[in-house]
PDB file of N, CA and C in Angstrom:
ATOM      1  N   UNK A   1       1.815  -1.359   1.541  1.00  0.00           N
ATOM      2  CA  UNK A   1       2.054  -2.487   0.667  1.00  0.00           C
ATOM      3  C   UNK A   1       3.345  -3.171   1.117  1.00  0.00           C
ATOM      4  N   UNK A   2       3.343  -4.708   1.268  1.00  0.00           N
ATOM      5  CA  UNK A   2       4.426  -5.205   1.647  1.00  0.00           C
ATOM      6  C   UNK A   2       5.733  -5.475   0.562  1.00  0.00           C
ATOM      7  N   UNK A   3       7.104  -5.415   0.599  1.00  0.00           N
ATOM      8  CA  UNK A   3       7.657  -5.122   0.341  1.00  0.00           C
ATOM      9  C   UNK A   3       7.753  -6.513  -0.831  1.00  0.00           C
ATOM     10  N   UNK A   4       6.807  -7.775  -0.656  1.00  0.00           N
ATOM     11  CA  UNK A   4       7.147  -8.763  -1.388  1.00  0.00           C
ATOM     12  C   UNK A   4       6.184  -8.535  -2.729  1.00  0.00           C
ATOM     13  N   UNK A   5       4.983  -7.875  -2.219  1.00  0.00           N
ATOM     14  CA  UNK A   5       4.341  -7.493  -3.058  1.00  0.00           C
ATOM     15  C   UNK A   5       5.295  -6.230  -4.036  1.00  0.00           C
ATOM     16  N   UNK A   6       5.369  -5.216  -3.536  1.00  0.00           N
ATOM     17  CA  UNK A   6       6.287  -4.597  -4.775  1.00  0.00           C
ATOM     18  C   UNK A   6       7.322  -4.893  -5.634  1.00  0.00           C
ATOM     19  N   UNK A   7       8.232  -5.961  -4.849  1.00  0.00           N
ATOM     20  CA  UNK A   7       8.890  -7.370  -5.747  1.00  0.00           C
ATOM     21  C   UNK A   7       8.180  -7.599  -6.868  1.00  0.00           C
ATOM     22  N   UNK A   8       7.074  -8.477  -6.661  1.00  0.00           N
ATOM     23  CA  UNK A   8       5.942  -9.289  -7.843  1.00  0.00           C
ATOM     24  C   UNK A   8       5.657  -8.360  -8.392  1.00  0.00           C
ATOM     25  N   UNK A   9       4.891  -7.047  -8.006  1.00  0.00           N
ATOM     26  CA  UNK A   9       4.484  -6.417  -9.307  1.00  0.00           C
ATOM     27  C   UNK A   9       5.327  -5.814 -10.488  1.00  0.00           C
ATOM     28  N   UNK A  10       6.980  -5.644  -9.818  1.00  0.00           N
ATOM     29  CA  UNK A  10       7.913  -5.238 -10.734  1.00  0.00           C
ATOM     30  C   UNK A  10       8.433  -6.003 -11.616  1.00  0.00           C
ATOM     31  N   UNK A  11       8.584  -7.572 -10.876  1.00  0.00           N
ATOM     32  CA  UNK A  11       8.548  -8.553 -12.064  1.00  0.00           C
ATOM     33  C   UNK A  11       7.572  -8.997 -12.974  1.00  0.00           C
ATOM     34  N   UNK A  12       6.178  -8.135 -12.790  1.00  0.00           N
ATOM     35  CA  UNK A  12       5.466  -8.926 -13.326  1.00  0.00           C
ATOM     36  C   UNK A  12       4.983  -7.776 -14.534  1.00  0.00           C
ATOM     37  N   UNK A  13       5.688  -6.521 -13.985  1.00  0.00           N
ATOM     38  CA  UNK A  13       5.642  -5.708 -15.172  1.00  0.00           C
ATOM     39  C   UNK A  13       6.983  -5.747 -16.009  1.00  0.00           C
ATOM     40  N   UNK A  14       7.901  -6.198 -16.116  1.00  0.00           N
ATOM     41  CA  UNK A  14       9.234  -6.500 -16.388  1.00  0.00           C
ATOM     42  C   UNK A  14       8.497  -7.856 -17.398  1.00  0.00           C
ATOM     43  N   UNK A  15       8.198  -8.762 -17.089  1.00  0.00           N
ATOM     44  CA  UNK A  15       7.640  -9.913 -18.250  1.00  0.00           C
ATOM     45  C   UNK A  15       6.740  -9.622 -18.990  1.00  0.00           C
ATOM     46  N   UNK A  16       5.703  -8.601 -18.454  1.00  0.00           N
ATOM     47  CA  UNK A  16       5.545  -8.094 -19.553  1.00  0.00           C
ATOM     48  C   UNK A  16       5.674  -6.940 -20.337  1.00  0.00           C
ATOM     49  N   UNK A  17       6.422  -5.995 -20.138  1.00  0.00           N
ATOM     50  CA  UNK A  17       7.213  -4.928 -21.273  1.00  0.00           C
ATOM     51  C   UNK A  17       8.014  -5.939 -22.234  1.00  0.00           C
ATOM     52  N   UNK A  18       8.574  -7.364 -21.658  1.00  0.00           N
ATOM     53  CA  UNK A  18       9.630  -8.177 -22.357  1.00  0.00           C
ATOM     54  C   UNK A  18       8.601  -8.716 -23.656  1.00  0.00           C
ATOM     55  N   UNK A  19       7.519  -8.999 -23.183  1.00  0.00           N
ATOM     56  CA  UNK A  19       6.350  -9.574 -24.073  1.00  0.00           C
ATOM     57  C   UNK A  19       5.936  -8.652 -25.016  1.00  0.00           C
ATOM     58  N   UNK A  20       5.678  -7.758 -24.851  1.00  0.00           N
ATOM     59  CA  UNK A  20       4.666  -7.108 -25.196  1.00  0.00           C
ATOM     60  C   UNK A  20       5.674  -6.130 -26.360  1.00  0.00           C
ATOM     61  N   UNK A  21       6.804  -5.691 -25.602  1.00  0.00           N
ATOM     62  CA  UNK A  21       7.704  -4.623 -26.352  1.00  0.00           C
ATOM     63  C   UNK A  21       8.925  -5.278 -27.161  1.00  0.00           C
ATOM     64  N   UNK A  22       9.539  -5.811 -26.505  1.00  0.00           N
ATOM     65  CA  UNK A  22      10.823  -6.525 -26.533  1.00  0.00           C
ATOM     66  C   UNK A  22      11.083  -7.572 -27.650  1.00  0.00           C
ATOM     67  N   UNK A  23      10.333  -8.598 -27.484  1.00  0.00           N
ATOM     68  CA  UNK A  23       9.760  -9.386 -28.417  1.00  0.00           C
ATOM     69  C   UNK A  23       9.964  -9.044 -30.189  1.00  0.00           C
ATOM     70  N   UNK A  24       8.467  -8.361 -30.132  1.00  0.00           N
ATOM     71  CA  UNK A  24       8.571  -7.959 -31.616  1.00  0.00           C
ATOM     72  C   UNK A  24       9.466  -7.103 -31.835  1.00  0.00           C
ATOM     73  N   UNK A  25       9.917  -6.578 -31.388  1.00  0.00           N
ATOM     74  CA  UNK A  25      11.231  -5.434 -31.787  1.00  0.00           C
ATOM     75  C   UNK A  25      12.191  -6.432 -32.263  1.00  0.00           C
ATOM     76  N   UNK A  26      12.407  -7.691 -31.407  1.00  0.00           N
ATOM     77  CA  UNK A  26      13.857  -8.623 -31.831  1.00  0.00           C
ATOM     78  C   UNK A  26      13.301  -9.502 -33.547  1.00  0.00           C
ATOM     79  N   UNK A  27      11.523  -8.998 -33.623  1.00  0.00           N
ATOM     80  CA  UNK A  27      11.390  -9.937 -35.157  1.00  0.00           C
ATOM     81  C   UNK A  27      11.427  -8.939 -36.240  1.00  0.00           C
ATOM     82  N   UNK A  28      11.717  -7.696 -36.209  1.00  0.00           N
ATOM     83  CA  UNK A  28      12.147  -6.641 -36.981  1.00  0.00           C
ATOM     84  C   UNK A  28      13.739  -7.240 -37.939  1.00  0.00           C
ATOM     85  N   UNK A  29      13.523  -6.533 -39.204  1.00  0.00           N
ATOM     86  CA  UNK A  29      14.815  -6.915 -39.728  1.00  0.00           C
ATOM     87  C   UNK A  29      16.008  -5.736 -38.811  1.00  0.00           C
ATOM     88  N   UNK A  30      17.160  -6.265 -39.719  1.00  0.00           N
ATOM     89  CA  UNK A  30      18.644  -4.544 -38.934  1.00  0.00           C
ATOM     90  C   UNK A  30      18.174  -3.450 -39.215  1.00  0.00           C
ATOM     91  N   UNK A  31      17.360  -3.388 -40.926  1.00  0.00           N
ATOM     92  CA  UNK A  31      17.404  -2.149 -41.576  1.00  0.00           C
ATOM     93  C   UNK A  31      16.440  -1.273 -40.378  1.00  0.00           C
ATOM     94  N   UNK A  32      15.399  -2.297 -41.014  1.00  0.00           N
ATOM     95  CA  UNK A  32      14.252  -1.646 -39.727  1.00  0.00           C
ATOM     96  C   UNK A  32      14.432  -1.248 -38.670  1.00  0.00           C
ATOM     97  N   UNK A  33      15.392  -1.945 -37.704  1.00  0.00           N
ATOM     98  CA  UNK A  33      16.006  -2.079 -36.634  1.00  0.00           C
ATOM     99  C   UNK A  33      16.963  -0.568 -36.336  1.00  0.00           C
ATOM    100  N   UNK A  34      17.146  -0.580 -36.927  1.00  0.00           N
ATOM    101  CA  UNK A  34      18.172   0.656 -37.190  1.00  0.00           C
ATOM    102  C   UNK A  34      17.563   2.248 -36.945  1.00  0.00           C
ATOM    103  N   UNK A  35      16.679   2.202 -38.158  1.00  0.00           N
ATOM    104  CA  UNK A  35      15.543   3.178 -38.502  1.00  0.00           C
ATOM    105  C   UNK A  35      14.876   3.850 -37.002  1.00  0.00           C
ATOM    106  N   UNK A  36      14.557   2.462 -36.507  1.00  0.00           N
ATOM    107  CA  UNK A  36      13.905   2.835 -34.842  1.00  0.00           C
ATOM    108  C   UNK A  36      14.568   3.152 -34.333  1.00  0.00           C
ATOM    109  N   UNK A  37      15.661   2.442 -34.215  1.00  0.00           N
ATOM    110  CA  UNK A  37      16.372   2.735 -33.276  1.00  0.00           C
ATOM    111  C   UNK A  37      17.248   4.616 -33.577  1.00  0.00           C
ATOM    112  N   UNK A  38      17.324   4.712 -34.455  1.00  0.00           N
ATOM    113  CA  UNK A  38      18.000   6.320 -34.360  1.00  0.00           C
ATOM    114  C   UNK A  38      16.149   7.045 -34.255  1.00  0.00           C
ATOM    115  N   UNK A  39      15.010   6.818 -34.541  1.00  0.00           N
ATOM    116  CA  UNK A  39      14.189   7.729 -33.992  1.00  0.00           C
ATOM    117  C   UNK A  39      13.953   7.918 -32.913  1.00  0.00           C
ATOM    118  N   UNK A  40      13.782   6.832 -31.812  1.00  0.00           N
ATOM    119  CA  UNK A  40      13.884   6.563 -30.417  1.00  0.00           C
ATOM    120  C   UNK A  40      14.926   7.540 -30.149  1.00  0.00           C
ATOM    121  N   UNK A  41      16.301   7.481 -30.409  1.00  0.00           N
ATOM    122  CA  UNK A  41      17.682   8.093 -29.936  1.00  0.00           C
ATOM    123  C   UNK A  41      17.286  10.104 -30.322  1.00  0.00           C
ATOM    124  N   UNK A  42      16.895   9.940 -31.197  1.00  0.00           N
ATOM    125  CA  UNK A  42      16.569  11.149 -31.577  1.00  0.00           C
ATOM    126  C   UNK A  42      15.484  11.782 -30.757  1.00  0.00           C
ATOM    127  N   UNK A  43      14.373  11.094 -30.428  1.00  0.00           N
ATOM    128  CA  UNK A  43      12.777  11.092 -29.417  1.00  0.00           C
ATOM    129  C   UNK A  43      13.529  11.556 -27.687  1.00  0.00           C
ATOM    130  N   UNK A  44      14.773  10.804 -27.398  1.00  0.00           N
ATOM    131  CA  UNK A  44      15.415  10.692 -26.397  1.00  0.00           C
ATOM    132  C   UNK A  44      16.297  12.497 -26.206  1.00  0.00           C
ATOM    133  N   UNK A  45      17.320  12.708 -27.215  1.00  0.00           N
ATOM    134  CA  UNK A  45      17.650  13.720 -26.895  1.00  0.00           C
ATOM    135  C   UNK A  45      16.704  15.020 -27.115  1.00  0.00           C
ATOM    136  N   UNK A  46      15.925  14.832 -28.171  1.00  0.00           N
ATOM    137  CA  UNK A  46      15.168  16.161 -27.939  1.00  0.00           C
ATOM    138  C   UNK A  46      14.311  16.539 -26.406  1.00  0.00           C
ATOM    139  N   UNK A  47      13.705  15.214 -25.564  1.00  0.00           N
ATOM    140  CA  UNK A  47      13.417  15.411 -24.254  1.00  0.00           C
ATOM    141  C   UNK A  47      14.542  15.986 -23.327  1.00  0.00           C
ATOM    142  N   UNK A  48      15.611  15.675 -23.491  1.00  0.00           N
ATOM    143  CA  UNK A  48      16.884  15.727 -22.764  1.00  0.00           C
ATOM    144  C   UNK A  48      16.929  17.376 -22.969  1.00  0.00           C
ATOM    145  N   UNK A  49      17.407  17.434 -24.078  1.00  0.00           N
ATOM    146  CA  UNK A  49      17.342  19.228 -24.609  1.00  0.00           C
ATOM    147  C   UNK A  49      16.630  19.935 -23.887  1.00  0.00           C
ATOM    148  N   UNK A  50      14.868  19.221 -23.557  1.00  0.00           N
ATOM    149  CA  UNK A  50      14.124  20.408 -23.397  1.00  0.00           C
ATOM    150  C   UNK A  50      14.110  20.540 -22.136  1.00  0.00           C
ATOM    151  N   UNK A  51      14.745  19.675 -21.036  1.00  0.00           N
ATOM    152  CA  UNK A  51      15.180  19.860 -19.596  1.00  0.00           C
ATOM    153  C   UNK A  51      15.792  21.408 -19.698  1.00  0.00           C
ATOM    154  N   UNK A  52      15.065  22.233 -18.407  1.00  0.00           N
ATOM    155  CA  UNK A  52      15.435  23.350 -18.492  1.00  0.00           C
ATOM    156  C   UNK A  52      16.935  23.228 -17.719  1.00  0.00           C
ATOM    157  N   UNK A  53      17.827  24.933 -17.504  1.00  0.00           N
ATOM    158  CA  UNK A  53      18.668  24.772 -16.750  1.00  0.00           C
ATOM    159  C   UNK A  53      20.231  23.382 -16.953  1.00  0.00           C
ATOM    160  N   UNK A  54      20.078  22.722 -18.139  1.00  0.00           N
ATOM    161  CA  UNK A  54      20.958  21.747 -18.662  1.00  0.00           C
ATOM    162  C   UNK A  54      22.315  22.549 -19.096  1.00  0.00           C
ATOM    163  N   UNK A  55      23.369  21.887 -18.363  1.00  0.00           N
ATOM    164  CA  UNK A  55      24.941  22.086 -18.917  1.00  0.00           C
ATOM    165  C   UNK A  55      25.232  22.040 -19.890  1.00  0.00           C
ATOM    166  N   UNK A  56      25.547  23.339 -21.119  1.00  0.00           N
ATOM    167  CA  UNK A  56      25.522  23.132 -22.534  1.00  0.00           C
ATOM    168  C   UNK A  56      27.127  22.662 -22.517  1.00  0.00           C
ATOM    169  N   UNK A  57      28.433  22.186 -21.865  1.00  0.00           N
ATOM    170  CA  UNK A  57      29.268  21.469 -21.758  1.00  0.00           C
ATOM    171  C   UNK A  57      29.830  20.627 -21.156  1.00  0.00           C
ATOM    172  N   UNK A  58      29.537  19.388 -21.461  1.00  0.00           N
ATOM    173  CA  UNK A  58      29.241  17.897 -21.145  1.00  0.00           C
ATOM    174  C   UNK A  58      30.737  17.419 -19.986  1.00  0.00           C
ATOM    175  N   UNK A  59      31.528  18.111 -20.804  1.00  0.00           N
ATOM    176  CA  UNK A  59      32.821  17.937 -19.898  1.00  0.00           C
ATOM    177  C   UNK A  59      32.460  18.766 -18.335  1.00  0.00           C
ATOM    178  N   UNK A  60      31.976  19.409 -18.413  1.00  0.00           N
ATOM    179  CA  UNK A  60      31.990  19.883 -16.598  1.00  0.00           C
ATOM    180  C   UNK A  60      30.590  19.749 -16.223  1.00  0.00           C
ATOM    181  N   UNK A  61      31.127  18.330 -15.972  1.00  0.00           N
ATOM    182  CA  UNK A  61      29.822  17.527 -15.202  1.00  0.00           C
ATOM    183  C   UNK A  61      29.644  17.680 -13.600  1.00  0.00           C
ATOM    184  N   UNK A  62      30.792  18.740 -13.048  1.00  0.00           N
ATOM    185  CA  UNK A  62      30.734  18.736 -11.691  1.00  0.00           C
ATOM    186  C   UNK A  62      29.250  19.464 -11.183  1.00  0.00           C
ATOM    187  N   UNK A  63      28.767  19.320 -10.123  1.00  0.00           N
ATOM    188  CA  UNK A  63      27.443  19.761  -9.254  1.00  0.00           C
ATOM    189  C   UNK A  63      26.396  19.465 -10.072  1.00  0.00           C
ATOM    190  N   UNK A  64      26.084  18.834 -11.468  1.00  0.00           N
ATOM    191  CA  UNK A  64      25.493  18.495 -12.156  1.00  0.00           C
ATOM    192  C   UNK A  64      24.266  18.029 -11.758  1.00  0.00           C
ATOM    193  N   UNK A  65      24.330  17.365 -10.838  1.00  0.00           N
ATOM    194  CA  UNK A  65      22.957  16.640  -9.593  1.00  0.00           C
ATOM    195  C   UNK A  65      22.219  17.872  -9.412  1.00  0.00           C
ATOM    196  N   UNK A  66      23.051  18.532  -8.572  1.00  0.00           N
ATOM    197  CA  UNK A  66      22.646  19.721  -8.261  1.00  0.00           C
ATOM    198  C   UNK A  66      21.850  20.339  -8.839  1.00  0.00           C
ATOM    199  N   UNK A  67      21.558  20.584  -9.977  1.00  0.00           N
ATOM    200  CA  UNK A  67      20.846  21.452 -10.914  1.00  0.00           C
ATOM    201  C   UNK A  67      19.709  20.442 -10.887  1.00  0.00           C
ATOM    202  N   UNK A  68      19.071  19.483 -10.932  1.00  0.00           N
ATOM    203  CA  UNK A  68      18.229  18.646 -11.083  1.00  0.00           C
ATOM    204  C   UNK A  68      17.537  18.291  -9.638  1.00  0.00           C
ATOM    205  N   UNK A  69      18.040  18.358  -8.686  1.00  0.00           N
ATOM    206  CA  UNK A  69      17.585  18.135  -7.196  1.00  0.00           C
ATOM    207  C   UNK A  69      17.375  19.366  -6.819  1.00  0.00           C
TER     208      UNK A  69
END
């Protein structure tokens, strides 16, 4: 696949996640807005958590790659 083609298809999935996702999320009220937004955040770290092998102290982030590569 040429490299202009993987260009277009990334923009053309980029306009539409903006459409499709993006959009109605911005016609939500704050309250609402809010609500999602800490379940998402919450949806987010429990995946994070369940990464095996994860640094239970955030401050010694050294070789950190490492564990994941």
């Amino acid at each position: 696949m040429k490299l202009w083609q993987i260009f277009r298809k990334g923009v053309l999935l980029g306009l539409s996640f903006q459409k499709n996702f993006v959009e109605p999320l911005m016609q939500l009220d704050g309250t609402t807005f809010k609500g999602l937004l800490r379940v998402f955040t919450s949806y987010v770290d429990l995946l994070i958590n369940a990464l095996p092998g994860l640094i239970e102290d955030e401050g010694n982030l050294e070789g950190c790659a490492n564990k994941f590569f």
